[in-house]
N, C-alpha and C. Protein backbone atom coordinates (compact mmCIF):
# COMPACT_ATOMS: atom_id res chain seq x y z
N UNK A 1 112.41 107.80 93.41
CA UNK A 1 111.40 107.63 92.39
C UNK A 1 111.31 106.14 92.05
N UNK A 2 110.28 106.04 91.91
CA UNK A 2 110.11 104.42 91.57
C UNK A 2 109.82 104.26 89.77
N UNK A 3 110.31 102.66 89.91
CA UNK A 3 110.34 102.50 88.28
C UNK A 3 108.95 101.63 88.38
N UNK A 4 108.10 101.62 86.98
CA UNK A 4 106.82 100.76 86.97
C UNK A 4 107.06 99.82 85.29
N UNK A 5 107.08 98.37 85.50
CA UNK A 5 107.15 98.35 84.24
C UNK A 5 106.12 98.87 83.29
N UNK A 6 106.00 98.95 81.99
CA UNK A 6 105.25 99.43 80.95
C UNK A 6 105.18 98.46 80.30
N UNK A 7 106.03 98.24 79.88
CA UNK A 7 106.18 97.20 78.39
C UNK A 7 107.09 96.41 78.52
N UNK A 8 107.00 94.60 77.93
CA UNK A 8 107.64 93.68 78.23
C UNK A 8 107.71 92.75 76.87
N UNK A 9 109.03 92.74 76.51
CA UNK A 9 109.10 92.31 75.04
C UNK A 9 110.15 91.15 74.90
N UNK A 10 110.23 90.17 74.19
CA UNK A 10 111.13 88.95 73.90
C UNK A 10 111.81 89.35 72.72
N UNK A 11 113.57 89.11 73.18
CA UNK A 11 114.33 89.89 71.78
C UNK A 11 115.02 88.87 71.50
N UNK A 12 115.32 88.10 70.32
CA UNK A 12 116.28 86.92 70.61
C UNK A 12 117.76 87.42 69.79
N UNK A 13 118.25 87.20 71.03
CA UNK A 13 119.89 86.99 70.17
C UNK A 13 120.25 86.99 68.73
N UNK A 14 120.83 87.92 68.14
CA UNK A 14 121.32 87.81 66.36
C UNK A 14 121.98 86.18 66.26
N UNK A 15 122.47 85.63 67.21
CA UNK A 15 123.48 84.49 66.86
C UNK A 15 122.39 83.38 67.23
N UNK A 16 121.29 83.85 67.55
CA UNK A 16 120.15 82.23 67.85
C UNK A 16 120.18 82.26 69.30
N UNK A 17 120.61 83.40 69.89
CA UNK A 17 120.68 82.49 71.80
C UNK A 17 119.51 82.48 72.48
N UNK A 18 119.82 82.73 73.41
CA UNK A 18 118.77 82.32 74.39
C UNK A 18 117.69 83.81 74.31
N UNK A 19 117.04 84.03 74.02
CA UNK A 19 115.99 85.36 74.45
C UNK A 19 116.31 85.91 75.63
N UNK A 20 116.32 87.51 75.63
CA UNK A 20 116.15 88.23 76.74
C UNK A 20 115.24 88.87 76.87
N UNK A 21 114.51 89.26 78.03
CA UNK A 21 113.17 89.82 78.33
C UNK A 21 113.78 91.52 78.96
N UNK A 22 113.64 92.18 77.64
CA UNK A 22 113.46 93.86 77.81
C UNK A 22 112.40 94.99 78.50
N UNK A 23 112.65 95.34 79.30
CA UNK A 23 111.40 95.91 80.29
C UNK A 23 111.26 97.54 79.82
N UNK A 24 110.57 98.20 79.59
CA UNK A 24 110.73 99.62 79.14
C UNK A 24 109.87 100.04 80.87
N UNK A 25 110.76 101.50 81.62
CA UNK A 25 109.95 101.80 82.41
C UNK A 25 109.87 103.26 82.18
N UNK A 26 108.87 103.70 83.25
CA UNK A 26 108.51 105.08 83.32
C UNK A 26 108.55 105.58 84.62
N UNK A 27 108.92 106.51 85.37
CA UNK A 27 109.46 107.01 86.60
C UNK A 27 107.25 107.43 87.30
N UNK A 28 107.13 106.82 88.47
CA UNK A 28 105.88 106.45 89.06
C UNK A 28 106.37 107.71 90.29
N UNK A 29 105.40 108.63 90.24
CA UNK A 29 105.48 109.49 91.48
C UNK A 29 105.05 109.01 92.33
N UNK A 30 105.41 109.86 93.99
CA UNK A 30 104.60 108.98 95.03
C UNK A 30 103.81 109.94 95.84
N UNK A 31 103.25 109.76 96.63
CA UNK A 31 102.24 110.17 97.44
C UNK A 31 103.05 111.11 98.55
N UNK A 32 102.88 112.61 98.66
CA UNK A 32 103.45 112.91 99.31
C UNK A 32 102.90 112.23 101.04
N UNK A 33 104.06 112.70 101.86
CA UNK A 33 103.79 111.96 102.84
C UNK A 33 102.70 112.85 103.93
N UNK A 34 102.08 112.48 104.94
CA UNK A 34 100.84 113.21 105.62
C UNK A 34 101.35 113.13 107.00
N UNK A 35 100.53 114.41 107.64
CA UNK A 35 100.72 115.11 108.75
C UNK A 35 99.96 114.86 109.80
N UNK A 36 99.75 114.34 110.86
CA UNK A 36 98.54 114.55 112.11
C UNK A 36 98.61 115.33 112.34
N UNK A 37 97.77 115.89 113.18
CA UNK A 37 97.34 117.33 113.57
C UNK A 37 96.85 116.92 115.34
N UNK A 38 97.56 117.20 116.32
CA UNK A 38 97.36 116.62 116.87
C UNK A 38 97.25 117.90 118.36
N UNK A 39 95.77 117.87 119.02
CA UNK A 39 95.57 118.68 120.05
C UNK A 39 96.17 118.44 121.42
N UNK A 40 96.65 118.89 122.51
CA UNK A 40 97.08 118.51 123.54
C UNK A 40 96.29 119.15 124.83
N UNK A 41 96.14 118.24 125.81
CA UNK A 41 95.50 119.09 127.15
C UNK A 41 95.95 119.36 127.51
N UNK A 42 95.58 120.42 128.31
CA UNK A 42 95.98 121.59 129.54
C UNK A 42 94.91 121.35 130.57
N UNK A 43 95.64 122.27 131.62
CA UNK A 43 94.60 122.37 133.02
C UNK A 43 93.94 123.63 132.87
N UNK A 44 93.74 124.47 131.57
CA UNK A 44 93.14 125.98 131.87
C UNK A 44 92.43 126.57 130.84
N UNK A 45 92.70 125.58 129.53
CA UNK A 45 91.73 125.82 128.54
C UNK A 45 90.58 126.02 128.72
N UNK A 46 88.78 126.11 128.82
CA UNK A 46 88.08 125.71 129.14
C UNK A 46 87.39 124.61 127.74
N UNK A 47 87.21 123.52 128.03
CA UNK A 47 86.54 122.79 127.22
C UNK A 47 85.40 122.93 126.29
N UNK A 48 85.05 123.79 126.61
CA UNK A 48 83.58 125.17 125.43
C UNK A 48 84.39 125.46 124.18
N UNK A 49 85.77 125.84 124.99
CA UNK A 49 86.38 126.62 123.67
C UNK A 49 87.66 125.51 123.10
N UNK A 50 87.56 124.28 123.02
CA UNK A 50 88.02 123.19 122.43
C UNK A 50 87.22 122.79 121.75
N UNK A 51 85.62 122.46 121.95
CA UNK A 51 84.73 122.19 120.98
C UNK A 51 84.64 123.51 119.95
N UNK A 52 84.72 124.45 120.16
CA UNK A 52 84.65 125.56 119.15
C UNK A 52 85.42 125.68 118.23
N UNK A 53 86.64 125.34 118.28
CA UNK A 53 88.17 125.30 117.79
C UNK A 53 87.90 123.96 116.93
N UNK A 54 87.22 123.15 117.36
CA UNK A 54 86.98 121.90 116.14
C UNK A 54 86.14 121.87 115.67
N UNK A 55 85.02 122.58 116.08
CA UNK A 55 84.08 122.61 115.05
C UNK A 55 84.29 124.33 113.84
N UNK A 56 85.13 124.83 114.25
CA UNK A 56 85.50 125.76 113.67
C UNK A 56 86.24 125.74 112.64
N UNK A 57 87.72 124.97 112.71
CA UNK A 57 88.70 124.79 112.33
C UNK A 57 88.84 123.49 111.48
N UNK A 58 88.16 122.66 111.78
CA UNK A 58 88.27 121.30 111.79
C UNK A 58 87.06 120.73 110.73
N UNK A 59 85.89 121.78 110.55
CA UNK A 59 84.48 121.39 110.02
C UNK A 59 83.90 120.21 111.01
N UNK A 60 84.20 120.00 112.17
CA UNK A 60 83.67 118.70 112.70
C UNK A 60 82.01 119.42 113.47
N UNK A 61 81.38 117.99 113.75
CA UNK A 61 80.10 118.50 113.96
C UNK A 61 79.91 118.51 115.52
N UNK A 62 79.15 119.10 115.99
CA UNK A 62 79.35 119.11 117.72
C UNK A 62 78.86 118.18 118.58
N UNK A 63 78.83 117.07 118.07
CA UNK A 63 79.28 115.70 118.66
C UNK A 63 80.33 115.27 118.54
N UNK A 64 80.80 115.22 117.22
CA UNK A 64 82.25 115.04 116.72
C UNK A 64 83.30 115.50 117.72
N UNK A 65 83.34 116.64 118.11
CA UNK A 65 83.60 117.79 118.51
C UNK A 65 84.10 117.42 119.98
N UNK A 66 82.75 116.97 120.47
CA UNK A 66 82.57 116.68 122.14
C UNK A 66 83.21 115.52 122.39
N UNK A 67 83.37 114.55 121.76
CA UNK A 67 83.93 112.94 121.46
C UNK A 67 85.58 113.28 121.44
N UNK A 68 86.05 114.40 120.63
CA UNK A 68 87.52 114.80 120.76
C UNK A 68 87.97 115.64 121.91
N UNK A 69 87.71 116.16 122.06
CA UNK A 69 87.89 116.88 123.41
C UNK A 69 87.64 116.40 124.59
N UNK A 70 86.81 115.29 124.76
CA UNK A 70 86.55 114.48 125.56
C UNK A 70 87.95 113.26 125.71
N UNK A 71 88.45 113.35 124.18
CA UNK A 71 89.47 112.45 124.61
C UNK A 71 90.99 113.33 124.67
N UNK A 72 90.92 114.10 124.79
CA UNK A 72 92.20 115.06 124.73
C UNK A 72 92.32 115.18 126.26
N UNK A 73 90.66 115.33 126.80
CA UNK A 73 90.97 115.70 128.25
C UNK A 73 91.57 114.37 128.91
N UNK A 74 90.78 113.01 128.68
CA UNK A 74 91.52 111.90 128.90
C UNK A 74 92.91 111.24 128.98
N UNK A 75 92.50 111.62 127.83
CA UNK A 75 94.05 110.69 127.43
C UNK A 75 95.01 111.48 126.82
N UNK A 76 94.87 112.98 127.35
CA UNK A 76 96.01 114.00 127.18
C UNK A 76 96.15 114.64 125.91
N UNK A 77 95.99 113.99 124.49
CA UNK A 77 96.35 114.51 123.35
C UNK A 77 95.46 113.41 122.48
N UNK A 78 95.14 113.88 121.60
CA UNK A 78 94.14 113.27 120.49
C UNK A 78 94.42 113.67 118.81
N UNK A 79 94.36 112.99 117.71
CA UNK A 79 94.67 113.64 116.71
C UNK A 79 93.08 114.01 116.21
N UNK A 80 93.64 115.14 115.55
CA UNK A 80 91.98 115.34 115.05
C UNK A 80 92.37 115.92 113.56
N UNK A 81 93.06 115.56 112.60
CA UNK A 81 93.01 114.75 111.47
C UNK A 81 94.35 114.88 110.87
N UNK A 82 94.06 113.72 109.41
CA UNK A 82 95.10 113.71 108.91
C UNK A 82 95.45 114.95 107.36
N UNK A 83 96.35 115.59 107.44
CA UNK A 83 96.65 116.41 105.92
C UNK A 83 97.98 116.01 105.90
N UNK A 84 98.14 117.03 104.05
CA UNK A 84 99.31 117.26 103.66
C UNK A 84 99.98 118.06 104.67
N UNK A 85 101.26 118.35 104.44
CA UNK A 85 102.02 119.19 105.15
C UNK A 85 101.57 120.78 104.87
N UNK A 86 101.30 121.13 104.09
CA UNK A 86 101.08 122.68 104.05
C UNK A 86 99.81 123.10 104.62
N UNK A 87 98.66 121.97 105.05
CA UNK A 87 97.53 122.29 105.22
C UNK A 87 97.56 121.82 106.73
N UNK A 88 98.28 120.82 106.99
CA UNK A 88 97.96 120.71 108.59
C UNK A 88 99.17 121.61 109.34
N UNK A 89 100.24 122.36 108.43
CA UNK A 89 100.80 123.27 109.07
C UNK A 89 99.96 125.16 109.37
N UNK A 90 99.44 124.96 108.55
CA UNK A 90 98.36 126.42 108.30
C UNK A 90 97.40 125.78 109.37
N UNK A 91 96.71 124.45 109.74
CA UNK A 91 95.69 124.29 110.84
C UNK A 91 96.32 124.76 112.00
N UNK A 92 97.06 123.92 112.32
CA UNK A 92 98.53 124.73 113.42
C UNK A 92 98.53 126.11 113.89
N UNK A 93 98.70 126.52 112.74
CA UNK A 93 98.69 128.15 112.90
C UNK A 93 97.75 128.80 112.94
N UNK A 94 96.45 128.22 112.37
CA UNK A 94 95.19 128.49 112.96
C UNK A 94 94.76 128.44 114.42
N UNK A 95 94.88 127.57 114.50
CA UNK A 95 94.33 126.87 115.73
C UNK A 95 95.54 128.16 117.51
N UNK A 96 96.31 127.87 116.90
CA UNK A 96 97.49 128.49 117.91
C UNK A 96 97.78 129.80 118.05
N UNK A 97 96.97 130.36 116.78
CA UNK A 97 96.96 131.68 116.86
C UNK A 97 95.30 132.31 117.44
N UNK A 98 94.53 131.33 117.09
CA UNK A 98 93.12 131.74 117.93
C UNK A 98 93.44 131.73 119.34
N UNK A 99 93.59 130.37 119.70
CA UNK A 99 94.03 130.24 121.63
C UNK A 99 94.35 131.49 121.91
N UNK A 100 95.80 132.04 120.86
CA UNK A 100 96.31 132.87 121.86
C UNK A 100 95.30 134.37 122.00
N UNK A 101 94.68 134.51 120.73
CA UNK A 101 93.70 135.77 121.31
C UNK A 101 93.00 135.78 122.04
N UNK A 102 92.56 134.67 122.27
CA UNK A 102 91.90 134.42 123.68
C UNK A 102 92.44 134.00 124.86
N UNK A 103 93.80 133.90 124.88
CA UNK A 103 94.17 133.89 125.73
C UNK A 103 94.10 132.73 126.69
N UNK A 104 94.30 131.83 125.87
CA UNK A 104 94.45 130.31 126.34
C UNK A 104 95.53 129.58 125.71
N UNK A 105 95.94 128.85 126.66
CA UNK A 105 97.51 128.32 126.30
C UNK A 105 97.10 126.71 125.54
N UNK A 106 96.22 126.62 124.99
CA UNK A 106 95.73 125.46 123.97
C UNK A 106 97.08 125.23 123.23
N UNK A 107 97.67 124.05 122.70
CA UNK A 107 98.66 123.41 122.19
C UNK A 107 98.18 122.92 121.19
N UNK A 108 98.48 122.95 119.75
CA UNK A 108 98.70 121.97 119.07
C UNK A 108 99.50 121.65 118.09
N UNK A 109 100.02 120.53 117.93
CA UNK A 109 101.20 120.41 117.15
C UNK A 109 100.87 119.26 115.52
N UNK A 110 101.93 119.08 115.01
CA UNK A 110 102.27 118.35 113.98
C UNK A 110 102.96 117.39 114.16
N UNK A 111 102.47 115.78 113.40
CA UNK A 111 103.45 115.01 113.85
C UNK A 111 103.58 114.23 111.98
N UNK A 112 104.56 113.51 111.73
CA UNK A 112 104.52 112.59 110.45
C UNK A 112 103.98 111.67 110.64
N UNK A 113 102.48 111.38 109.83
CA UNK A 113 102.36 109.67 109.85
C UNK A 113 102.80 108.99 109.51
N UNK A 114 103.29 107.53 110.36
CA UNK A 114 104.20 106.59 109.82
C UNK A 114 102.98 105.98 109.17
């Protein structure tokens, strides 16, 4: 937990000394920390049903859509966004539990953003 000052006050010594500077703080919460969400390629998915899965899952628009999957097929894995932990773990399980009813071995995982 972090300290933030508040208040900053000059107290001088009962005997005449030198002043000391008194800081009053208050405990500053922080930002919990965030999740990528991050898709991976395969050789058997078909790419129809990667754009569907992000524009489904993801709210992305089907350009959006085509631009990610386009780079998943590339360059193997792509993030396609950032959440909290409880929400990009439920995308996860979205996403991994559709593939499998259809019967495609689609991957996607969770990583911590540094």
């Amino acid at each position: 937990m972090l300290q933030v000052p508040i208040k900053m006050t000059q107290k001088k010594d009962d005997d005449g000394g030198d002043p000391s500077l008194l800081v009053e703080t208050r405990p500053r919460t922080q930002r919990p920390p965030l999740y990528k969400v991050l898709l991976l390629n395969d050789d058997y998915t078909p790419m129809e049903f990667v754009v569907h899965v992000l524009e489904r899952f993801f709210g992305m628009t089907h350009g959006q859509s085509v631009e990610i999957m386009l780079t998943v097929h590339k360059k193997g894995v792509a993030v396609v966004g950032v959440f909290s932990h409880e929400i990009a773990e439920t995308k996860v399980g979205q996403v991994m539990d559709f593939a499998r009813r259809h019967q495609h071995p689609l991957q996607c995982t969770m990583e911590k953003e540094e």
